[in-house]
N, C-alpha and C. Protein backbone atom coordinates (compact mmCIF):
# COMPACT_ATOMS: atom_id res chain seq x y z
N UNK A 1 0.84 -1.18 0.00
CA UNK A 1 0.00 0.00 0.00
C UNK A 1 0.88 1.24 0.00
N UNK A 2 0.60 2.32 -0.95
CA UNK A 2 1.14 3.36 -0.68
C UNK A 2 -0.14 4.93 -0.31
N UNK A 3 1.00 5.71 1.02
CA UNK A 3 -0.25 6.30 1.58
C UNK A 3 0.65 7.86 1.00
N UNK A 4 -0.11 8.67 0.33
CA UNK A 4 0.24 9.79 0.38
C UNK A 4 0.04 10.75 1.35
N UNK A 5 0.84 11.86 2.19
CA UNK A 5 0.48 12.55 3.15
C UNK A 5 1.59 13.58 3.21
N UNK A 6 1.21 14.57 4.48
CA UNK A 6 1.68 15.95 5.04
C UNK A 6 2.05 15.61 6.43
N UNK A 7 3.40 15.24 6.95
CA UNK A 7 3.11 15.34 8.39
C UNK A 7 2.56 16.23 9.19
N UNK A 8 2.01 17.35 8.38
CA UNK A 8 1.49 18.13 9.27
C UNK A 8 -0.10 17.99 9.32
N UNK A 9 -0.44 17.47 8.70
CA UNK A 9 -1.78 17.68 8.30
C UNK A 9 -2.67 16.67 9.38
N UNK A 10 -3.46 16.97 10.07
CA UNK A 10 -4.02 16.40 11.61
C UNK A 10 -5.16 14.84 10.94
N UNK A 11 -5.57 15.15 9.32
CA UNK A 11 -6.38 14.17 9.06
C UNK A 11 -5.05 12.98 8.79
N UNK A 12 -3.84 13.52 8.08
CA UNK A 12 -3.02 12.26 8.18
C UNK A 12 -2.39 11.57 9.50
N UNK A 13 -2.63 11.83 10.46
CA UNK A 13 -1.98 11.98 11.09
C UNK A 13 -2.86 10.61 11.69
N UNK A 14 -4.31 11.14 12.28
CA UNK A 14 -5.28 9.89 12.40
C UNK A 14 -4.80 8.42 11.50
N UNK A 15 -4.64 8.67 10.53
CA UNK A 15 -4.32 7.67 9.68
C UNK A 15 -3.11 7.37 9.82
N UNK A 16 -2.07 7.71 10.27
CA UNK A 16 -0.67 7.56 10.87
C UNK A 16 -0.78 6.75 12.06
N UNK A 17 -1.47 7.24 13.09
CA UNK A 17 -2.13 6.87 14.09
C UNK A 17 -2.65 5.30 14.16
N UNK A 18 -3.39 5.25 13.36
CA UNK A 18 -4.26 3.78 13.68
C UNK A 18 -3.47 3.28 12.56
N UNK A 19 -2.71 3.47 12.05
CA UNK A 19 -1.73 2.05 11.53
C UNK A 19 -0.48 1.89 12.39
N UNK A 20 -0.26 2.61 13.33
CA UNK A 20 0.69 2.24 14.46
C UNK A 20 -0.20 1.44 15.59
N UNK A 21 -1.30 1.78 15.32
CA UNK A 21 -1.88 1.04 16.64
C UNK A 21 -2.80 -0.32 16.42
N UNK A 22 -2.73 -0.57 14.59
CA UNK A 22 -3.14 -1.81 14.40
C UNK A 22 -1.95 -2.81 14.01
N UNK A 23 -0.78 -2.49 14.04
CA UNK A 23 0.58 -2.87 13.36
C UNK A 23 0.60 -2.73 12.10
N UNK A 24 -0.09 -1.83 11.19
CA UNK A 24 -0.13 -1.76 10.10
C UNK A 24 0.96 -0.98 9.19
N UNK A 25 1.48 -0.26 10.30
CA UNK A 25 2.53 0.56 9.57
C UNK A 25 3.65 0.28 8.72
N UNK A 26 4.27 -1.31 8.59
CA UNK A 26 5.47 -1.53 8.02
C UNK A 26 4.84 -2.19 6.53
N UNK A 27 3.77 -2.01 6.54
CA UNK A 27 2.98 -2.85 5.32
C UNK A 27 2.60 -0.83 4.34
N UNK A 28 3.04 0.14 4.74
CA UNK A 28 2.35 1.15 3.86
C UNK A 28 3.68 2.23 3.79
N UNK A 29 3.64 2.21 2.15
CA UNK A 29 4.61 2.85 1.51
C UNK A 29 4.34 4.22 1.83
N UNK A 30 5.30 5.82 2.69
CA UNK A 30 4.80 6.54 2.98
C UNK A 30 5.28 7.55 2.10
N UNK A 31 4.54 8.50 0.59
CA UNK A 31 5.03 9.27 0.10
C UNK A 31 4.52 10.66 0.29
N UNK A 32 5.75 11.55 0.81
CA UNK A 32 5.19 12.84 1.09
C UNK A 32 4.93 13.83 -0.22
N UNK A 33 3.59 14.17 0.27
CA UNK A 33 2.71 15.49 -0.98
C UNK A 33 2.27 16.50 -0.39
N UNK A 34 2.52 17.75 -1.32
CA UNK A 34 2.19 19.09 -0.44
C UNK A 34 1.42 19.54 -2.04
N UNK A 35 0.67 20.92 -1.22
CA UNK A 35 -0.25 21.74 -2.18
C UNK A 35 -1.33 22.51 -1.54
N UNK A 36 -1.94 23.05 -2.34
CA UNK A 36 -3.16 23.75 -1.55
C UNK A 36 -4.17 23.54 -2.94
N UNK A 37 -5.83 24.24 -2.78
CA UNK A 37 -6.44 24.27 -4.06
C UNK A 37 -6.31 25.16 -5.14
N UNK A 38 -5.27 26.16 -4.54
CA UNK A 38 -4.59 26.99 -5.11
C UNK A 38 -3.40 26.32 -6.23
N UNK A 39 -2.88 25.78 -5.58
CA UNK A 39 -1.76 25.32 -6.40
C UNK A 39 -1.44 24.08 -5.83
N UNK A 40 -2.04 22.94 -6.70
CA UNK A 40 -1.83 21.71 -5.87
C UNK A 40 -0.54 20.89 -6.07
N UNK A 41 0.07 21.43 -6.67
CA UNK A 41 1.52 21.09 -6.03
C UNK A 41 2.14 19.59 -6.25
N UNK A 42 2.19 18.71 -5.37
CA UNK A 42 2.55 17.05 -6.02
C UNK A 42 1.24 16.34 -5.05
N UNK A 43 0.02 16.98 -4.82
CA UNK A 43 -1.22 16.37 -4.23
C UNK A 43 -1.26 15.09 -5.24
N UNK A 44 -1.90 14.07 -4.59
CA UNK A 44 -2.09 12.97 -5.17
C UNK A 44 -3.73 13.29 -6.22
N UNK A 45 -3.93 14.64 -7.36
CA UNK A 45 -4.49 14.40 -7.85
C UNK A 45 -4.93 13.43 -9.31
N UNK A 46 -4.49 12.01 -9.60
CA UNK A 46 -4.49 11.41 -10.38
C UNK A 46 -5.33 10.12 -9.11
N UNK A 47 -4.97 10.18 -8.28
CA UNK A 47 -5.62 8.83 -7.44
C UNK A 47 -7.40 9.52 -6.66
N UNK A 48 -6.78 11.19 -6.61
CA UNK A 48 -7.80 11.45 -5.68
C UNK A 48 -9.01 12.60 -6.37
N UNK A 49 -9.66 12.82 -7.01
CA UNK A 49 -9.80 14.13 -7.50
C UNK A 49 -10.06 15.23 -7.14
N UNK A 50 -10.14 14.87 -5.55
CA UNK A 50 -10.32 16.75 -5.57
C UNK A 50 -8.69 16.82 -4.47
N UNK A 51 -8.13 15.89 -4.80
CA UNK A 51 -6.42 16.50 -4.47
C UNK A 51 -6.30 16.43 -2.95
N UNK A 52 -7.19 16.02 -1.98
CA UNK A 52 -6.67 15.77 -0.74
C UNK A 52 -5.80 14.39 -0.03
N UNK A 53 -5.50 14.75 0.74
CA UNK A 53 -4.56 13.36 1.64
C UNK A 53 -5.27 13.49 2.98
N UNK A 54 -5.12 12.95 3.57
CA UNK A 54 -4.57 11.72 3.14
C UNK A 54 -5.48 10.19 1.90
N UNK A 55 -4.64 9.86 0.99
CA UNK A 55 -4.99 9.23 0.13
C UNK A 55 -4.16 7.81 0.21
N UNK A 56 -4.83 6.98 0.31
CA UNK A 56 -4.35 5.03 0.34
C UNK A 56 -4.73 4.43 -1.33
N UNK A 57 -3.60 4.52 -2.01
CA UNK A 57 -3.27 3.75 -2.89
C UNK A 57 -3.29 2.05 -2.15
N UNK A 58 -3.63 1.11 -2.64
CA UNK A 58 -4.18 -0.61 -2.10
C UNK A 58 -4.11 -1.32 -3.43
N UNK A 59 -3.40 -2.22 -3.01
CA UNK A 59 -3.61 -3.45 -4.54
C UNK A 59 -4.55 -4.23 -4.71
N UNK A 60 -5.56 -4.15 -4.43
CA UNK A 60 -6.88 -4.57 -4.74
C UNK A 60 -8.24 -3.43 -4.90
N UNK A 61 -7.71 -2.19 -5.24
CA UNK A 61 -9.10 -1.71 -5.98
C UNK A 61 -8.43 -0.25 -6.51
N UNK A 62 -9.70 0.60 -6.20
CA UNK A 62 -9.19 2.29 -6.45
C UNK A 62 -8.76 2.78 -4.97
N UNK A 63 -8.16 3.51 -5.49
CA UNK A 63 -7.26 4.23 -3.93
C UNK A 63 -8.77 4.75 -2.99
N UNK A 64 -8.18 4.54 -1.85
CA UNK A 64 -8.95 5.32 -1.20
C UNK A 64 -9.34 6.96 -0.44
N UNK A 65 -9.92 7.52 -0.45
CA UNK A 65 -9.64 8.71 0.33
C UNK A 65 -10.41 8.97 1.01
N UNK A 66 -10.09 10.09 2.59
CA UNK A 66 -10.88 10.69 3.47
C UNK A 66 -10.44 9.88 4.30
N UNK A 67 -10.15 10.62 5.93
CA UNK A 67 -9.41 9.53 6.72
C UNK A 67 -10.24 8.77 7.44
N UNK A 68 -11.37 8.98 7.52
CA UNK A 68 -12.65 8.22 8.24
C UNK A 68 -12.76 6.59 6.96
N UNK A 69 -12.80 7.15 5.56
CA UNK A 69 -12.84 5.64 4.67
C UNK A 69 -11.56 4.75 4.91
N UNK A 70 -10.39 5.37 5.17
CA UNK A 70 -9.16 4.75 5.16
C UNK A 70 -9.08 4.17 6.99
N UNK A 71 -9.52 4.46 7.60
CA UNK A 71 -9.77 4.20 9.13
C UNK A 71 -10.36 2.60 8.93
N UNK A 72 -11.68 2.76 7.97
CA UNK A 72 -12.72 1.75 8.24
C UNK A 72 -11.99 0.86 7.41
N UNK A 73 -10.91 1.19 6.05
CA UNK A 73 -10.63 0.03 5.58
C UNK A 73 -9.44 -0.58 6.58
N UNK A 74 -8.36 0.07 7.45
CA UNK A 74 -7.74 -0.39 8.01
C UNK A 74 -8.19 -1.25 9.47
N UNK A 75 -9.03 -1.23 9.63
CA UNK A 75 -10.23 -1.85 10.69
C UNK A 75 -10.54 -3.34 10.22
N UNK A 76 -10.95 -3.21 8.80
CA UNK A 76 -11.08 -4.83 8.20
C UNK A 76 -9.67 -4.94 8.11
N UNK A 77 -8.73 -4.56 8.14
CA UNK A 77 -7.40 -5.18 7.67
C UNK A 77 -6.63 -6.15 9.06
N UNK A 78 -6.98 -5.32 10.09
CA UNK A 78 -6.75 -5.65 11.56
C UNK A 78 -7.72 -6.66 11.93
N UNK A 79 -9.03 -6.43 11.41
CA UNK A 79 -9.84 -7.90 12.31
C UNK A 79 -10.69 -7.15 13.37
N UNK A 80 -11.00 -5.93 12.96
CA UNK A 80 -11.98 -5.01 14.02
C UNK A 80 -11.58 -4.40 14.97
N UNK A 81 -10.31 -3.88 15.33
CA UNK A 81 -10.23 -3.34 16.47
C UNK A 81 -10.23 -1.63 16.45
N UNK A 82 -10.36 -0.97 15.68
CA UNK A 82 -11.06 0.67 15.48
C UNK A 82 -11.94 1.07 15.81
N UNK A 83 -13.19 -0.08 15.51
CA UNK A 83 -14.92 0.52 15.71
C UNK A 83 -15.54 -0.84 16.37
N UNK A 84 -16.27 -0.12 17.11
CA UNK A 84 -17.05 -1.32 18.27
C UNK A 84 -17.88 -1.74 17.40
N UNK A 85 -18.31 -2.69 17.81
CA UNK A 85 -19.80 -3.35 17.50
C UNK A 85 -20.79 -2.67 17.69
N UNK A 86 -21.85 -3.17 17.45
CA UNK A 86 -23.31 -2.39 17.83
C UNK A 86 -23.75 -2.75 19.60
N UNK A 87 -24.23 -2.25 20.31
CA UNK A 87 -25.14 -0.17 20.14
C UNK A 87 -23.75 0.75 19.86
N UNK A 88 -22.35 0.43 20.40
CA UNK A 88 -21.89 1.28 20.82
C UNK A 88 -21.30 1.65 19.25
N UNK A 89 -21.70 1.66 18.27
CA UNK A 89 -20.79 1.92 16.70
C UNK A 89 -21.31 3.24 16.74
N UNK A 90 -22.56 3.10 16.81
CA UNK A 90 -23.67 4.62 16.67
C UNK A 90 -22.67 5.84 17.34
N UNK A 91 -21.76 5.95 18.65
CA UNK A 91 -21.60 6.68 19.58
C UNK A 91 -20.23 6.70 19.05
N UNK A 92 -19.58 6.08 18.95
CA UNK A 92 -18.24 6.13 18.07
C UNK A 92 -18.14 6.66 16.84
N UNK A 93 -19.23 6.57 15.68
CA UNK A 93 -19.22 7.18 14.78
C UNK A 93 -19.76 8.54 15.21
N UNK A 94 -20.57 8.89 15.89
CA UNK A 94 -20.49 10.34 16.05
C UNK A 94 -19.39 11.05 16.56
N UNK A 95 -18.91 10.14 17.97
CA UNK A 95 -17.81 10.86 18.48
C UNK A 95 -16.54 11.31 17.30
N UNK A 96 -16.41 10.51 16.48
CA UNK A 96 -15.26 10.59 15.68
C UNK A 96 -15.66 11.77 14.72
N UNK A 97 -17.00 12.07 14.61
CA UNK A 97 -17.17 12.84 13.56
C UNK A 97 -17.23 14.39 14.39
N UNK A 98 -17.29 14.06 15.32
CA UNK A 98 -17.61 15.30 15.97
C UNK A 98 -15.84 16.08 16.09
N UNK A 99 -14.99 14.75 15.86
CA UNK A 99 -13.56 15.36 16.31
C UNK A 99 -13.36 15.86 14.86
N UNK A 100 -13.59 15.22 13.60
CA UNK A 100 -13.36 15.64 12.31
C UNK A 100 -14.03 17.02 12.17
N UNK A 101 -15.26 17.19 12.22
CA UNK A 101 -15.90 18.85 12.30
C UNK A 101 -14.62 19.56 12.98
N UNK A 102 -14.70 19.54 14.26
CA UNK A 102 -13.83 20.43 14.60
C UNK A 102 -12.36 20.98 14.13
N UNK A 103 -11.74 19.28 13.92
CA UNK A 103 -10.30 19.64 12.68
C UNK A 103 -10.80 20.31 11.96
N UNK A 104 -12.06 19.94 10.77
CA UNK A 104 -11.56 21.32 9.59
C UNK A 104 -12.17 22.23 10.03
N UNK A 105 -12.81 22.77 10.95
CA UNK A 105 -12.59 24.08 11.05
C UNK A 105 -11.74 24.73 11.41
N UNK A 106 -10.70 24.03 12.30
CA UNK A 106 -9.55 24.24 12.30
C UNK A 106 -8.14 24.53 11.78
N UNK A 107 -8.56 23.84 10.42
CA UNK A 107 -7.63 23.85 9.79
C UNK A 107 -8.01 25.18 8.47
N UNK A 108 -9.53 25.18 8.40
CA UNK A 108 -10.10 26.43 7.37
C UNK A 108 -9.77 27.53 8.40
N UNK A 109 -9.17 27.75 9.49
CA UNK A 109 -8.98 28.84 10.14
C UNK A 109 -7.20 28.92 9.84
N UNK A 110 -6.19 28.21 9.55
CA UNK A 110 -5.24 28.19 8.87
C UNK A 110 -5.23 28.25 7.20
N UNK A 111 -5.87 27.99 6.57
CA UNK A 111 -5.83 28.49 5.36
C UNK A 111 -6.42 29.82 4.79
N UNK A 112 -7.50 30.39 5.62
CA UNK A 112 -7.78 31.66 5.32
C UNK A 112 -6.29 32.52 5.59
N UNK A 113 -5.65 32.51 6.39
CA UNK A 113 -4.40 33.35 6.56
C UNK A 113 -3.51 32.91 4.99
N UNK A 114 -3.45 31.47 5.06
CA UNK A 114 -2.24 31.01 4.13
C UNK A 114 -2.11 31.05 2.47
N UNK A 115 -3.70 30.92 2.03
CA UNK A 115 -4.22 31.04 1.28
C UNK A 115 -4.96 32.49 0.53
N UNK A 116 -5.25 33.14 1.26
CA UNK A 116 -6.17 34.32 0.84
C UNK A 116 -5.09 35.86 0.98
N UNK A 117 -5.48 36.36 0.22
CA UNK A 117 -4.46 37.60 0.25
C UNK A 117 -4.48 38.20 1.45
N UNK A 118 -4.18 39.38 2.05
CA UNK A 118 -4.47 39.95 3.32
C UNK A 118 -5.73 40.27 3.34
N UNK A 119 -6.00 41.40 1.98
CA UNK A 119 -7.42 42.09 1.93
C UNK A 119 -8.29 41.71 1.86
N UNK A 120 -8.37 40.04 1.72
CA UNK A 120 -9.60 39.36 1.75
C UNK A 120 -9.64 38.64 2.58
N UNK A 121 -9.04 38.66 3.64
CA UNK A 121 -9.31 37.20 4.75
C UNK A 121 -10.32 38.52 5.57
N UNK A 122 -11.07 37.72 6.11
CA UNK A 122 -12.47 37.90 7.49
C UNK A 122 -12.00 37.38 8.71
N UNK A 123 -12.03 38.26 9.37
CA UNK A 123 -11.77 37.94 10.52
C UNK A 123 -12.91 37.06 11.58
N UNK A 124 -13.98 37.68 11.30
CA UNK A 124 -15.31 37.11 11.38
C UNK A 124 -15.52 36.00 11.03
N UNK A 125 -15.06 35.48 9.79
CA UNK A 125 -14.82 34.14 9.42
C UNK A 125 -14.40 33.56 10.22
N UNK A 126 -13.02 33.83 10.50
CA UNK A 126 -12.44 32.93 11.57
C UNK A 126 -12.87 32.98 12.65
N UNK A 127 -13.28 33.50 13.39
CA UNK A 127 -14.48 33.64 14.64
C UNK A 127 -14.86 32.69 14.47
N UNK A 128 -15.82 32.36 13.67
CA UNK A 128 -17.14 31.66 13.24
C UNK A 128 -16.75 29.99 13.17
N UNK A 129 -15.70 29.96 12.46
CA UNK A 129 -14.92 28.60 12.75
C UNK A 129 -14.26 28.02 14.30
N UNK A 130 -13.69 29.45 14.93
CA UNK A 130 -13.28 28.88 16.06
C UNK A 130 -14.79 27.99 16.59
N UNK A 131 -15.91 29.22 16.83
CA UNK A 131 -17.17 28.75 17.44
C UNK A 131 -17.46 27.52 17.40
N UNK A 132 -17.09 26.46 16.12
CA UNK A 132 -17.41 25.30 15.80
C UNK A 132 -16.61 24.85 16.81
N UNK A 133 -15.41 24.86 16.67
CA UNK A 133 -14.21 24.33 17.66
C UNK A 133 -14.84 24.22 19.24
N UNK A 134 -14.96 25.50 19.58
CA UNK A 134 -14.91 25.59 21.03
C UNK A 134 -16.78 25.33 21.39
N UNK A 135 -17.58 25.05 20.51
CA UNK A 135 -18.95 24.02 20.75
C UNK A 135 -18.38 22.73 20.60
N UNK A 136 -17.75 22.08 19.90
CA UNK A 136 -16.83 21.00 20.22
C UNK A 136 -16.53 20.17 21.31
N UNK A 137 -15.56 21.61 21.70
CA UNK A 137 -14.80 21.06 23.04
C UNK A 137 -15.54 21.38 23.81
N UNK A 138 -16.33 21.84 24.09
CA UNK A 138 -17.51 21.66 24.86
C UNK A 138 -18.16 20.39 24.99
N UNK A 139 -18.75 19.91 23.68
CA UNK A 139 -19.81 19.10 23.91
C UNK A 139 -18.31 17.41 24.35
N UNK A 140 -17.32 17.89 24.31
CA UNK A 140 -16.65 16.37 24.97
C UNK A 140 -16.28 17.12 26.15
N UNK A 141 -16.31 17.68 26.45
CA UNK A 141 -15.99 17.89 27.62
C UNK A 141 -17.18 17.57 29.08
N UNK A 142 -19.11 17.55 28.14
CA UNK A 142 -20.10 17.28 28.83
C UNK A 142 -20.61 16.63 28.48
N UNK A 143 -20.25 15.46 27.38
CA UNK A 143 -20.88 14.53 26.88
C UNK A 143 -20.28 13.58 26.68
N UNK A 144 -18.99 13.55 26.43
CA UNK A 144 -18.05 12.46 25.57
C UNK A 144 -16.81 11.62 26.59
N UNK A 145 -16.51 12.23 27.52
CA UNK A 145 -15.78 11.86 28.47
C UNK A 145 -15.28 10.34 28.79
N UNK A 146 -16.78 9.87 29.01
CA UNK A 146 -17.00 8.22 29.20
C UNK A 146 -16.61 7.38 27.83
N UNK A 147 -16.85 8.10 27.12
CA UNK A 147 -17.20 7.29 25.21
C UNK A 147 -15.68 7.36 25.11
N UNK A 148 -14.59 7.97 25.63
CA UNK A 148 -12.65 8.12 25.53
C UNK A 148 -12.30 7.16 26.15
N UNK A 149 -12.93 6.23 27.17
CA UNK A 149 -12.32 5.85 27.49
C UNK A 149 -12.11 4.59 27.34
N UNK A 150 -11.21 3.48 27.77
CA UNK A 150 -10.97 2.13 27.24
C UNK A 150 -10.10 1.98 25.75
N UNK A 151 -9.92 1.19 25.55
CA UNK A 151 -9.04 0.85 24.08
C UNK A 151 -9.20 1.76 23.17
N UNK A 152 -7.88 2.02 22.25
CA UNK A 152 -8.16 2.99 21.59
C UNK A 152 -8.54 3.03 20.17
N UNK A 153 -9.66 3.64 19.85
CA UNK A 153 -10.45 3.38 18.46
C UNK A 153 -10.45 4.32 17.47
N UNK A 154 -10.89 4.57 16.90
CA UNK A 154 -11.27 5.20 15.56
C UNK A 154 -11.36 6.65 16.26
N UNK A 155 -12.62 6.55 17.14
CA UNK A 155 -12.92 7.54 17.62
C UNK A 155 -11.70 8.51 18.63
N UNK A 156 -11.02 7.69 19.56
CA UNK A 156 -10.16 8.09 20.42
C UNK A 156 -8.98 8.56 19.51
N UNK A 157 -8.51 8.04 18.67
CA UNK A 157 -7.67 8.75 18.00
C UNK A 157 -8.00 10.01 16.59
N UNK A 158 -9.01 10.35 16.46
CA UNK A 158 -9.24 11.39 15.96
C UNK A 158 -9.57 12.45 16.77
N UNK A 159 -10.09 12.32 18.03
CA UNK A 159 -10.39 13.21 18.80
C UNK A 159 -8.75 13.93 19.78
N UNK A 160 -7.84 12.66 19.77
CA UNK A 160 -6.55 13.01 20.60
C UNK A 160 -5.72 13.68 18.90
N UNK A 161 -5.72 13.46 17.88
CA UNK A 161 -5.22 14.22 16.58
C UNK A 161 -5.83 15.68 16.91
N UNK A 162 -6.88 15.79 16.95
CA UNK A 162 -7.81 16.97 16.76
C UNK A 162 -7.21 17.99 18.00
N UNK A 163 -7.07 17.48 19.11
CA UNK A 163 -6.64 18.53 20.16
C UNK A 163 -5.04 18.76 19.82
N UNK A 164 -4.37 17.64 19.46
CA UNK A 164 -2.93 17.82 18.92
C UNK A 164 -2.94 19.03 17.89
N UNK A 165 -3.64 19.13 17.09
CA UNK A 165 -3.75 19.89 15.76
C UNK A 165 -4.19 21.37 16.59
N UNK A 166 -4.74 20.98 17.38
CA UNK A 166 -4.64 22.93 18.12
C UNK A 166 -3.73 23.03 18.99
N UNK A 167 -3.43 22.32 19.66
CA UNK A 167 -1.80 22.93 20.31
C UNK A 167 -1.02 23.15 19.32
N UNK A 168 -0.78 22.37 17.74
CA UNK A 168 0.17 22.84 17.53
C UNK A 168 0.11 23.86 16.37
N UNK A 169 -1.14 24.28 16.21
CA UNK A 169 -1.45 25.88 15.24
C UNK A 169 -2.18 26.54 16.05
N UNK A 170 -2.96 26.48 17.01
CA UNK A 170 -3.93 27.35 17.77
C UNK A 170 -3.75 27.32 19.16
N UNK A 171 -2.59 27.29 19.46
CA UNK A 171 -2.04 27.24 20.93
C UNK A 171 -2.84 28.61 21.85
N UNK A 172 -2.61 29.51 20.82
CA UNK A 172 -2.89 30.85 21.39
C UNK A 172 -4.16 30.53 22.18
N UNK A 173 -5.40 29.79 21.59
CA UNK A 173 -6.71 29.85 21.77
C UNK A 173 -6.62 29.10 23.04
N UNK A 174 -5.74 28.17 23.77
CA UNK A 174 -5.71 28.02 25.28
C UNK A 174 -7.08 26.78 25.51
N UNK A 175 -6.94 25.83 24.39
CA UNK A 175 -8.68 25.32 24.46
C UNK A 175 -8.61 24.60 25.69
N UNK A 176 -7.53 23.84 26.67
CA UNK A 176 -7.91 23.40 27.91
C UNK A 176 -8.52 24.32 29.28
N UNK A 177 -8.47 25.85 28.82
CA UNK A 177 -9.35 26.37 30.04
C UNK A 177 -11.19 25.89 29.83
N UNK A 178 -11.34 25.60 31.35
CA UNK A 178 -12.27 25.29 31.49
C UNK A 178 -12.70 23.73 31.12
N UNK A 179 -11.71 23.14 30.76
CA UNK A 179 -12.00 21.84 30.26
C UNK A 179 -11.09 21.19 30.80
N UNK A 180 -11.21 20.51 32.21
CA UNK A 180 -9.94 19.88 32.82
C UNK A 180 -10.35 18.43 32.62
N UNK A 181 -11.14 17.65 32.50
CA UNK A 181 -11.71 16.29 32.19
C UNK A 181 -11.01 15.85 30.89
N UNK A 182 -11.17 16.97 29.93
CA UNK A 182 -10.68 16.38 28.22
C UNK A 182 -9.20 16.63 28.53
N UNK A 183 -8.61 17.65 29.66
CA UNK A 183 -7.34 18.20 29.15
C UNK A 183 -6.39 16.69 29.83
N UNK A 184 -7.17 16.56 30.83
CA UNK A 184 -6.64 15.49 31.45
C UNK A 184 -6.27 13.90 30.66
N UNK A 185 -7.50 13.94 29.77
CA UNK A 185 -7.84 12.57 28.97
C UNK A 185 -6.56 12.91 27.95
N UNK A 186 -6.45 13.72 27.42
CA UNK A 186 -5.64 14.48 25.96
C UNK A 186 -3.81 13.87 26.83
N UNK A 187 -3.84 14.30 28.12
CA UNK A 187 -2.18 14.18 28.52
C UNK A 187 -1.98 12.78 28.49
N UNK A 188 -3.41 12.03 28.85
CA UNK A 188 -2.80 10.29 28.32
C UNK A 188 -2.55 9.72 27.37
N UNK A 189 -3.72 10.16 26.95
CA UNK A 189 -3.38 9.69 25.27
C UNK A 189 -2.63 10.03 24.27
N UNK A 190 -2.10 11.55 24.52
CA UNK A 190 -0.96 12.26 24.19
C UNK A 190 0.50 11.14 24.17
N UNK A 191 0.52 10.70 25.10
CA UNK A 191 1.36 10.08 26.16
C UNK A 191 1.46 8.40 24.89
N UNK A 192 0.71 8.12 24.24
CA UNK A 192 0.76 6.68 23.71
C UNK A 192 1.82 6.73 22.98
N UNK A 193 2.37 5.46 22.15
CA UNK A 193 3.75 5.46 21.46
C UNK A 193 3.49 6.07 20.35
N UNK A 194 2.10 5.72 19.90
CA UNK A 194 1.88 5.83 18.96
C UNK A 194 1.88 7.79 18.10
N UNK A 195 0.93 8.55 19.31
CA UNK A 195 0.79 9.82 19.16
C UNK A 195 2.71 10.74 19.01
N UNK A 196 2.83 9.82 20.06
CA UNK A 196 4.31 10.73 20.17
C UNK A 196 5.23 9.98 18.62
N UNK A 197 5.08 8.81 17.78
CA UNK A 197 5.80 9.05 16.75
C UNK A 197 5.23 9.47 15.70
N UNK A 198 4.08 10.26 15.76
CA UNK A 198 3.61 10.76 14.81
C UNK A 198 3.12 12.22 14.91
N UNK A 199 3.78 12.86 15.98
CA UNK A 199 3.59 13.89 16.35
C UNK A 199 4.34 15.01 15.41
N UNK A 200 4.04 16.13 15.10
CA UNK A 200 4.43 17.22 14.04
C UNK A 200 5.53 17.97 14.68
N UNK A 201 6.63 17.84 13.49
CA UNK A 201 7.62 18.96 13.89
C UNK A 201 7.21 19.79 14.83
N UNK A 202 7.94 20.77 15.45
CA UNK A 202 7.26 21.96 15.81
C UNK A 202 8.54 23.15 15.18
């Protein structure tokens, strides 16, 4: 398998993530691609078409993309250990999606600066994105707490990417005030082998 990616980029990173934590990692060829929609650069657009990564090239079909499809195919590859069974799939697939919302708004709050000239970035915009963020970390901080804990899944590692991805562009925003339950959960899981070898320059 070859996986195209950005070490910086918080959706590869998930996907970095759960192939260290299913042993999948020595089985996936890792080629680095950069770009924006501006200028996509060496993006894997021939496998992917609208040019994002992370993207899983596989010898048995069309590549895959989006790190939630590449999650679920590395899940059958392991023998199930990413996503629970039923009732609890329902609560895992939200939780996980709830950590993905928050990445890209996170990350559309880094490309308005990187991307857009001065005279056109909104500041308001970015407001409006944090808001997503910090309803987010809210709602795990009064809802999700219990659903973190135990073995680590699909869900647990997009949600520990997602807080990684604001310490390490949105530090300023300070998201553990007021949230000592998640900040607490974040220093363990922070803490796995896995997070720390796939953790972003700084």
């Amino acid at each position: 398998m070859r996986l195209y990616c950005s070490p910086a980029s918080p959706f590869v990173r998930m996907v970095m993530v759960a192939l260290h934590e299913t042993g999948l990692i020595g089985q996936v060829e890792i080629v680095t691609a950069s770009g924006t929609a501006i200028n996509p650069g060496t993006l894997p657009v021939s496998q992917n078409p609208a040019g994002k990564i992370p993207t899983l090239e596989r010898p048995d079909g069309p590549a895959l993309y989006d790190s939630r499809v590449i999650s679920r195919y590395l899940d059958s590859l392991a023998g199930g250990t990413l996503y629970p069974n039923e009732p609890g799939l329902w609560e895992a697939l939200t939780l996980e999606a709830t950590a993905h919302g928050m990445t890209e708004a996170a990350v559309l709050m880094v490309y308005e600066g990187r991307c857009r000239e001065p005279e056109e970035r909104s500041e308001k915009w970015v407001e409006a994105q944090w808001l997503k963020v910090a309803r987010s970390l809210d709602a795990l901080e009064a809802r999700w707490i219990s659903h973190l804990s135990g073995p680590p899944g699909a869900a647990q590692i997009a949600t520990g990417c997602a807080l990684g991805y604001l310490d390490y562009r949105h530090s300023d925003r300070a998201w553990r005030n007021g949230r000592p339950a998640l900040a607490r959960w974040e220093a363990e899981f922070s803490a796995r082998p896995s997070m720390q070898a796939t953790a972003p320059a700084s």
